[in-house]
C-alpha atoms as a PDB file:
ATOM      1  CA  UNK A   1       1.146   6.203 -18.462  1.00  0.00           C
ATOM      2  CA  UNK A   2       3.450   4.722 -15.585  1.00  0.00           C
ATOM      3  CA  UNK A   3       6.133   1.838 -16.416  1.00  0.00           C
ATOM      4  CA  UNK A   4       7.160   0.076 -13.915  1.00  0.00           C
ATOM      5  CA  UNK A   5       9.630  -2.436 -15.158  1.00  0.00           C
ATOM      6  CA  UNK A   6      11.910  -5.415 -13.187  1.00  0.00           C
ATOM      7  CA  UNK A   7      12.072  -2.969 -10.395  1.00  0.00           C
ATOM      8  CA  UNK A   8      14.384  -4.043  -7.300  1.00  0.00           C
ATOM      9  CA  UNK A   9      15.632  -3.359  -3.969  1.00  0.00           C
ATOM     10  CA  UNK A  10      17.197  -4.215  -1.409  1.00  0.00           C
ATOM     11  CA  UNK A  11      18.520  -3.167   2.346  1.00  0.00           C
ATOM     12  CA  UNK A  12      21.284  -4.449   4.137  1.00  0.00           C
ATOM     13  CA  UNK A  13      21.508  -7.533   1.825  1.00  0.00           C
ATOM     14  CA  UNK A  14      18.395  -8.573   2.476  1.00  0.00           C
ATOM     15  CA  UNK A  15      16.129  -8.153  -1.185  1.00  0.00           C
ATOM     16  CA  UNK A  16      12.369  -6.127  -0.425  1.00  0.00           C
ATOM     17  CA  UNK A  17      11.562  -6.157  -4.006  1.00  0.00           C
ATOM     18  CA  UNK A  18      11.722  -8.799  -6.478  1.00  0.00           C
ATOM     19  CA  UNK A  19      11.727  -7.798  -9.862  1.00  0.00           C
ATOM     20  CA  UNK A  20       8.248  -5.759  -9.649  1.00  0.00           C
ATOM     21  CA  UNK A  21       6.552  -4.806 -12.952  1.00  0.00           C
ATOM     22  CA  UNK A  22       3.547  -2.364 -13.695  1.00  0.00           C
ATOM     23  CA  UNK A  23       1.876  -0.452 -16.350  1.00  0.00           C
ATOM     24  CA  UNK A  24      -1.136   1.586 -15.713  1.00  0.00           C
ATOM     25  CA  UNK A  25      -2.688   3.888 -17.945  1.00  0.00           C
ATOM     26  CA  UNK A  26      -4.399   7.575 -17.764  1.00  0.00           C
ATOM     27  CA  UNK A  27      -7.814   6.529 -15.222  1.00  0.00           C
ATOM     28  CA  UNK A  28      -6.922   3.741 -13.915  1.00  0.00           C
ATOM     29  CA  UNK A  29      -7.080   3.595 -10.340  1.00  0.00           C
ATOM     30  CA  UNK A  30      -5.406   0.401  -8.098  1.00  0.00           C
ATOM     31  CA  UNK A  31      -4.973  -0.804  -4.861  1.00  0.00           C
ATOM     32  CA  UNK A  32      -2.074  -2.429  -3.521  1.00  0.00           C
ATOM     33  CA  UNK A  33      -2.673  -5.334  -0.790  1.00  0.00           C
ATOM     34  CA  UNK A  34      -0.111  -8.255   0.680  1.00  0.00           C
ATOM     35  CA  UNK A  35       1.490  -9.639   3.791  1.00  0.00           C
ATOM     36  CA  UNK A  36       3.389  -6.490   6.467  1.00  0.00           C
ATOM     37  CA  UNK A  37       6.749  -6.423   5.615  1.00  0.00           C
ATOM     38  CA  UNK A  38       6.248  -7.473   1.407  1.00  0.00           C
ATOM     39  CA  UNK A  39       7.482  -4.245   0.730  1.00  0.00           C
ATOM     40  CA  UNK A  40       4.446  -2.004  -0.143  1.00  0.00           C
ATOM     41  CA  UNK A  41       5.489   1.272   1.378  1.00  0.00           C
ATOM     42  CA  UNK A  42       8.990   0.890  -0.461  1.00  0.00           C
ATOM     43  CA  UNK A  43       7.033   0.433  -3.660  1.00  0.00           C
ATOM     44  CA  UNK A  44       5.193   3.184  -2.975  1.00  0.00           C
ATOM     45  CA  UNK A  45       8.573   5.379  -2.155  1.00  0.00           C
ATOM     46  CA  UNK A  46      10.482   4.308  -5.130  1.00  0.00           C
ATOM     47  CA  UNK A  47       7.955   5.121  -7.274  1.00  0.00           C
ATOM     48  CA  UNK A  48       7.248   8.363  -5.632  1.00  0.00           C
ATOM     49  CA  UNK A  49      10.930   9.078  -6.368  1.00  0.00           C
ATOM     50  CA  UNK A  50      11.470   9.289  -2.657  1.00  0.00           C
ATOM     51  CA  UNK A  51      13.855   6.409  -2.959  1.00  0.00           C
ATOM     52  CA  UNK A  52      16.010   4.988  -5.667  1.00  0.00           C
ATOM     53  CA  UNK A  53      15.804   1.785  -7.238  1.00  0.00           C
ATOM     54  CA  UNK A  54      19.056  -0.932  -7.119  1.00  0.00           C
ATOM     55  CA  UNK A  55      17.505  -2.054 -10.838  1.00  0.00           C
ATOM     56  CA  UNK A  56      14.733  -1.480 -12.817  1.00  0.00           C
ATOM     57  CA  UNK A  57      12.867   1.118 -14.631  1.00  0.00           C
ATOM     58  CA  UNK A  58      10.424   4.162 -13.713  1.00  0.00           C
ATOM     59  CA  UNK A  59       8.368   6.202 -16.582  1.00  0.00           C
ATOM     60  CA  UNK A  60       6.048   8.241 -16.087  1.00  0.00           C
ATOM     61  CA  UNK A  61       4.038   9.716 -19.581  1.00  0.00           C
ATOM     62  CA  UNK A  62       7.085   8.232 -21.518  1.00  0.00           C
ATOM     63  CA  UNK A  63      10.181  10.099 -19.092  1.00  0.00           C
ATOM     64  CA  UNK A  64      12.315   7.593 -17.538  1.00  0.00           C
ATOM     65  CA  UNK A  65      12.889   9.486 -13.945  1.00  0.00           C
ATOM     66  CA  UNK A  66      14.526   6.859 -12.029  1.00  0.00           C
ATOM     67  CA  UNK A  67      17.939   8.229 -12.782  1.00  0.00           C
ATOM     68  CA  UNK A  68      17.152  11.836 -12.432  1.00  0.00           C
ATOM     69  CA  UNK A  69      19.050  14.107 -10.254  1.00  0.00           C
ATOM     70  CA  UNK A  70      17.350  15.284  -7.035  1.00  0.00           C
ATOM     71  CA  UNK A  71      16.493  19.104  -8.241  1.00  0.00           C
ATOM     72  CA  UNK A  72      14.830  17.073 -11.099  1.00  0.00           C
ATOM     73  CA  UNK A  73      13.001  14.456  -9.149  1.00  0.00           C
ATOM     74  CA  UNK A  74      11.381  17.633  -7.114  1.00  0.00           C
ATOM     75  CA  UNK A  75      10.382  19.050  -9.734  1.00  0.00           C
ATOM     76  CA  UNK A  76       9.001  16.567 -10.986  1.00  0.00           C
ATOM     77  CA  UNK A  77       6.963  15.537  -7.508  1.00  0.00           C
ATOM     78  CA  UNK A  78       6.012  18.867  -7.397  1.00  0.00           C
ATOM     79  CA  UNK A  79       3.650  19.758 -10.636  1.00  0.00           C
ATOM     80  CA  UNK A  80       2.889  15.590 -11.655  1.00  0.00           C
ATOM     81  CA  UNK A  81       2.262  13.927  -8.160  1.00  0.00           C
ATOM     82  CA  UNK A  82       0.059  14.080  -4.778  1.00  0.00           C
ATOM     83  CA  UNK A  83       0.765  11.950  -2.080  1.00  0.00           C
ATOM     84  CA  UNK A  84      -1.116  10.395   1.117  1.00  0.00           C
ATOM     85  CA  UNK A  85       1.616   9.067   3.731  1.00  0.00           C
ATOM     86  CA  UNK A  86       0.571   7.641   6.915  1.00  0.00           C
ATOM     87  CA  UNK A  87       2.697  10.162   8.201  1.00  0.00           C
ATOM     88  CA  UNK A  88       0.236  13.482   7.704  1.00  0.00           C
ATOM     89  CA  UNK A  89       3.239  15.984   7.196  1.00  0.00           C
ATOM     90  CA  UNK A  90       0.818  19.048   7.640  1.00  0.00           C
ATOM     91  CA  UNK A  91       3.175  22.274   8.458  1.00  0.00           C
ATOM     92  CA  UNK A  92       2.305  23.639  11.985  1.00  0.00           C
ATOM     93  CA  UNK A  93       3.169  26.847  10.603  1.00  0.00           C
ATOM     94  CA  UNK A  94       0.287  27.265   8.153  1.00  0.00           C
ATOM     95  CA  UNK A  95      -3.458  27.199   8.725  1.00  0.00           C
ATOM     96  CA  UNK A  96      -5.104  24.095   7.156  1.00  0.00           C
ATOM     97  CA  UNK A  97      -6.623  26.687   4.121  1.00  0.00           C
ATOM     98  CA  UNK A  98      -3.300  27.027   3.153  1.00  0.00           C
ATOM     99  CA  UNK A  99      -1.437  23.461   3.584  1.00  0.00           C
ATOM    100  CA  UNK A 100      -4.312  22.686   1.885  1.00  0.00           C
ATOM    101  CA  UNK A 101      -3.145  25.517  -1.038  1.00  0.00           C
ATOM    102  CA  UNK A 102       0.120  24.646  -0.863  1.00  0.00           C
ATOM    103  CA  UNK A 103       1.408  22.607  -3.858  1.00  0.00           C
ATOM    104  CA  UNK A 104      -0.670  25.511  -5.694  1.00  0.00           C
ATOM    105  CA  UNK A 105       2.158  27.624  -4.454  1.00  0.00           C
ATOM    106  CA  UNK A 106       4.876  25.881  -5.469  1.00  0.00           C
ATOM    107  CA  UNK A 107       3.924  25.711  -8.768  1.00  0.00           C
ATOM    108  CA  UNK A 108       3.530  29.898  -8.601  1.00  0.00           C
ATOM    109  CA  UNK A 109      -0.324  29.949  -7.827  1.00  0.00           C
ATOM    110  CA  UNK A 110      -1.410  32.139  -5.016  1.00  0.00           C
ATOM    111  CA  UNK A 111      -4.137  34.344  -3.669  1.00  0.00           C
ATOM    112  CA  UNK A 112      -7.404  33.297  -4.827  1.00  0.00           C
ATOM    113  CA  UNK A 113      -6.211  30.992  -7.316  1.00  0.00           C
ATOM    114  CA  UNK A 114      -5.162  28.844  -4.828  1.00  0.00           C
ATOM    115  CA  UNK A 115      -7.637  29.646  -2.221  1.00  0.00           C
ATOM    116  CA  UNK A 116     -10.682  28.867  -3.998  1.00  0.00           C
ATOM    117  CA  UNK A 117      -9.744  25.227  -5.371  1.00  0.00           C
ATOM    118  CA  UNK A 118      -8.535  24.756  -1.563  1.00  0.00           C
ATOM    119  CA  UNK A 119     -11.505  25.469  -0.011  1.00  0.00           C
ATOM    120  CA  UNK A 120     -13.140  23.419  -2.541  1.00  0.00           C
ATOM    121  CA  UNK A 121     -11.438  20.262  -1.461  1.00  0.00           C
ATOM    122  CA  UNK A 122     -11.526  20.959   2.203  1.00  0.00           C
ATOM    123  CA  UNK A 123     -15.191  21.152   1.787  1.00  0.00           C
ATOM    124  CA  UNK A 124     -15.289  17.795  -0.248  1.00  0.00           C
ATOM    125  CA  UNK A 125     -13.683  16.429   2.434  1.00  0.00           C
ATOM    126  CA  UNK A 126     -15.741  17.558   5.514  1.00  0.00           C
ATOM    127  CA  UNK A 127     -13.240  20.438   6.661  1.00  0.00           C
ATOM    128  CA  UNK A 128     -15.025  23.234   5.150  1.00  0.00           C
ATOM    129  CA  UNK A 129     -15.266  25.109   8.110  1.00  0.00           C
ATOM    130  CA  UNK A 130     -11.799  24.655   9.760  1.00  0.00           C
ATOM    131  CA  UNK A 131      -9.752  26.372   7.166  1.00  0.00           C
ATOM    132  CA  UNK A 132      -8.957  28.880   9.451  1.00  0.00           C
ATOM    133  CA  UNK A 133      -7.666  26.510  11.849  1.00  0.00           C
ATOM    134  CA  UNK A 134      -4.313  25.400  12.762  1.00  0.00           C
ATOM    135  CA  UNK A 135      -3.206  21.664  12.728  1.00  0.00           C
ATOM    136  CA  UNK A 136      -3.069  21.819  16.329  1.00  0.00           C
ATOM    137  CA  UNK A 137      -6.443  21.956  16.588  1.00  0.00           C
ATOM    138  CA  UNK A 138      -7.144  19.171  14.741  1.00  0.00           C
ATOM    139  CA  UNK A 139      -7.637  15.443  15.319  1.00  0.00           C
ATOM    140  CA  UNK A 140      -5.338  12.641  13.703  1.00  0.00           C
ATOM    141  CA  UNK A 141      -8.778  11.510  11.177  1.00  0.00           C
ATOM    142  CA  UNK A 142      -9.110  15.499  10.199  1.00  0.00           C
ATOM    143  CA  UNK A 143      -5.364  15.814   9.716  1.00  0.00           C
ATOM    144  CA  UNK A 144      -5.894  13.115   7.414  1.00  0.00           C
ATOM    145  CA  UNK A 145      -8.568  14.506   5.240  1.00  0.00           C
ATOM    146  CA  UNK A 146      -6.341  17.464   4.706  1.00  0.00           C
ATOM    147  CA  UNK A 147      -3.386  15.888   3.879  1.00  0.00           C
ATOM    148  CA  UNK A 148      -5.637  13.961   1.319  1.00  0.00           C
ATOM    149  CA  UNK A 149      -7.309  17.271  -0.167  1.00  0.00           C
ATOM    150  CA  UNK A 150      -3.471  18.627  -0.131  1.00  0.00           C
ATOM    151  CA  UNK A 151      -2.379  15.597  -2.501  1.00  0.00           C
ATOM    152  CA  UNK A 152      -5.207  16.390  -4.839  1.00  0.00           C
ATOM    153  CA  UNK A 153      -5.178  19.985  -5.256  1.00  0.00           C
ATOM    154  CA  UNK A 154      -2.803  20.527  -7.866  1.00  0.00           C
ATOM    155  CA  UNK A 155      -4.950  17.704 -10.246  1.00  0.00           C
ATOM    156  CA  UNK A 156      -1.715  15.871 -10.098  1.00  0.00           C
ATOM    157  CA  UNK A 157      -0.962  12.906 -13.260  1.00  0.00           C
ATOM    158  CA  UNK A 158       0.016  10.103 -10.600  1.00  0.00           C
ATOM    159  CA  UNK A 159      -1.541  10.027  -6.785  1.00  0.00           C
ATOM    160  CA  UNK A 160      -0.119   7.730  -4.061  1.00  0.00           C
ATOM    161  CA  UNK A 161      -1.684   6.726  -0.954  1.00  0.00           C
ATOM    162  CA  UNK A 162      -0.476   4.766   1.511  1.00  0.00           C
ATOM    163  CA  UNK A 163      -3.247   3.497   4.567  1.00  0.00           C
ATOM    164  CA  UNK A 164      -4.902   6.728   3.710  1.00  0.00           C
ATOM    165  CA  UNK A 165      -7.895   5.956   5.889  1.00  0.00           C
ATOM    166  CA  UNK A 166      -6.083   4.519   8.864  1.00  0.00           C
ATOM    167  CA  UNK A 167      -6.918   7.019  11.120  1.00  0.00           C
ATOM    168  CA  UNK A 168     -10.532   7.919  10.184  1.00  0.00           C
ATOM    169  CA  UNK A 169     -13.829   6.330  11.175  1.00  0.00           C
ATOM    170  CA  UNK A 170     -15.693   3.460   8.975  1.00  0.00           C
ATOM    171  CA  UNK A 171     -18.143   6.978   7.208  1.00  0.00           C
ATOM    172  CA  UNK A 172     -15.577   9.275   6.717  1.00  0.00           C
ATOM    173  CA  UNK A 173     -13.185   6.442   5.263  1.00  0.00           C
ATOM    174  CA  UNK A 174     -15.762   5.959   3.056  1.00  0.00           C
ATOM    175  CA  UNK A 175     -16.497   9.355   2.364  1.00  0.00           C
ATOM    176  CA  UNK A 176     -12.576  10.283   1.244  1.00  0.00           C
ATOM    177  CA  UNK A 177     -11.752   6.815  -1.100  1.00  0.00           C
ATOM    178  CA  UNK A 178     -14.593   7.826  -2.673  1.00  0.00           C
ATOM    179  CA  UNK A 179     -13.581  11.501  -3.640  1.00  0.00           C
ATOM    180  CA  UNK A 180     -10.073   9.823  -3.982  1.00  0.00           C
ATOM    181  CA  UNK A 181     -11.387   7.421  -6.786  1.00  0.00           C
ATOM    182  CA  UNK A 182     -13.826  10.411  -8.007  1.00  0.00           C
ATOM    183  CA  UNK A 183     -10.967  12.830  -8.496  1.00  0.00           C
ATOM    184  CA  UNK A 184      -8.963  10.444 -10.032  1.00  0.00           C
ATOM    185  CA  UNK A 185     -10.836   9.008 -12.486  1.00  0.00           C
ATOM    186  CA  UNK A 186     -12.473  12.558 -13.256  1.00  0.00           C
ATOM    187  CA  UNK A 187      -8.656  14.231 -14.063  1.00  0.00           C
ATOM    188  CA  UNK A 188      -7.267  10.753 -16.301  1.00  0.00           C
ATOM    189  CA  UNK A 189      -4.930  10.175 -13.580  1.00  0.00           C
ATOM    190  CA  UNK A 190      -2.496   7.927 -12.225  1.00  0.00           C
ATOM    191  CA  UNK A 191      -4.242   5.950  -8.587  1.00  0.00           C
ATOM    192  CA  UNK A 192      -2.721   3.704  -6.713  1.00  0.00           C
ATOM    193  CA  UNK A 193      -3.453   3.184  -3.203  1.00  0.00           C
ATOM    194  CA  UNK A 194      -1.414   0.829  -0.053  1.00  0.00           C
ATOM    195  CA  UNK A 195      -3.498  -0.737   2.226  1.00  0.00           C
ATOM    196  CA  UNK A 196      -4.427  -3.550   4.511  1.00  0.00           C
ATOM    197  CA  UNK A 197      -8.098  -2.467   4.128  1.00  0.00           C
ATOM    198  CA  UNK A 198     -10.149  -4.863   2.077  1.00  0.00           C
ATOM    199  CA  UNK A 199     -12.959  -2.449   2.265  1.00  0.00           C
ATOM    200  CA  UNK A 200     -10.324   0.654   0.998  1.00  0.00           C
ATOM    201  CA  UNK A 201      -9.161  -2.038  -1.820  1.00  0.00           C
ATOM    202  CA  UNK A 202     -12.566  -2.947  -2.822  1.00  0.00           C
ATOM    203  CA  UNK A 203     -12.498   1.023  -3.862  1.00  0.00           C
ATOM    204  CA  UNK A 204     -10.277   0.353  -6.781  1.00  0.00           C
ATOM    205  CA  UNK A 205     -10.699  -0.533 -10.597  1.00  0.00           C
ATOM    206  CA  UNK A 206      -8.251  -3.547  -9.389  1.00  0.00           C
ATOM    207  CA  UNK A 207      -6.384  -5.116  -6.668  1.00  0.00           C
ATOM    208  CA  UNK A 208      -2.556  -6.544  -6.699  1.00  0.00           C
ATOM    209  CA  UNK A 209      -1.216  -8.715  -4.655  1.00  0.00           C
ATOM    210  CA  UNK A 210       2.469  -8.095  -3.810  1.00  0.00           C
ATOM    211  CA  UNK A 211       4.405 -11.057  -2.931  1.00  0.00           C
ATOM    212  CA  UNK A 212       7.938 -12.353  -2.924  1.00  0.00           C
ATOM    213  CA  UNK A 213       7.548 -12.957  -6.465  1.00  0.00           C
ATOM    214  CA  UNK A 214       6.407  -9.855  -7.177  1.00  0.00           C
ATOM    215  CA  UNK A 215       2.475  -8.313  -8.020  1.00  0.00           C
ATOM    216  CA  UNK A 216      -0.179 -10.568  -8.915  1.00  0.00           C
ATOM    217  CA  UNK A 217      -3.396  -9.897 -10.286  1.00  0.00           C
END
């Protein structure tokens, strides 16, 4: 289960977030819609543990990790959550097989362990072919669909996407919130996705408004 409770923050005296509160159980899957500038990406960060919270609580299964230290917080990113940025951050250094493979590796997985549930999701996602290839060689939209079969790998608890289908045609946008809601729902996890996409929101159990005043159903 996440808690999200009177969560708030603010930048240069200016507040983003207003008090936001949550609670979503094991399966359920949500989007996240409102107005550019409502603070949806900073939601998405503090939650992710990516950025800390001026007030408010964060659990996740029970564990408050708001206040945990940044060793901790890694840690804790790195066996219980998958994440879909706008920003790809695919390593130039690795071939997409093995971005693909990599939070298996962090958690101690590798060789075939990690190759074969990788090439599974590269193939649910249309890449089965290019694991050989290097990120250079892709295009922004297949960049994308790794990052997104990166962030599920690992069958994390929580997944967080933000705009994961901005840069990919109207069929395979379709074709990856669809294994996104699939694999989420399948593994009793965590969803919640950012986006400006009615059709992308329309993929979720439920969509929440965030406002000034906080989420609304």
């Amino acid at each position: 289960m996440l808690d999200i409770e009177a969560l708030c923050r603010q930048f240069n005296g200016r507040r983003v977030l207003n008090a936001v509160s949550l609670r979503l159980q094991p399966g359920e899957y949500v989007a996240i819609v409102g107005e550019s500038g409502v603070g949806k990406s900073t939601l998405l960060n503090l939650i992710a543990g990516l950025d800390r919270p001026d007030s408010g609580r964060l659990a996740l299964d029970g564990r408050d990790y708001g206040g945990l230290d940044e060793d901790a917080l890694t840690l804790l990113r790195r066996e219980a959550m998958g994440f879909v940025f706008q920003a790809f951050h695919v390593l130039p250094h690795l071939n997409v097989l093995h971005n693909v493979a990599l939070p298996l590796w962090l958690q101690g997985i590798d060789g075939a362990a990690a190759d074969e549930p990788a090439q599974q999701l590269l193939a649910a996602v249309g890449l089965g072919e290019r694991g050989t290839s290097w990120p250079r060689e892709l295009s922004g939209g297949e960049l994308q669909r790794v990052a997104i079969a990166r962030a599920l790998v690992h069958r994390p608890r929580l997944v967080l996407a933000d705009e994961p289908t901005g840069n990919l045609d109207p069929a395979n946008a379709a074709r990856v919130l669809a294994l996104l809601g699939e694999r989420i729902r399948a593994a009793g996890a965590i969803g919640i996705l950012v986006t400006h996409s009615r059709e992308a929101a329309a993929t979720a159990d439920r969509i929440l408004r965030l406002t000034a005043d906080g989420l609304q159903s």
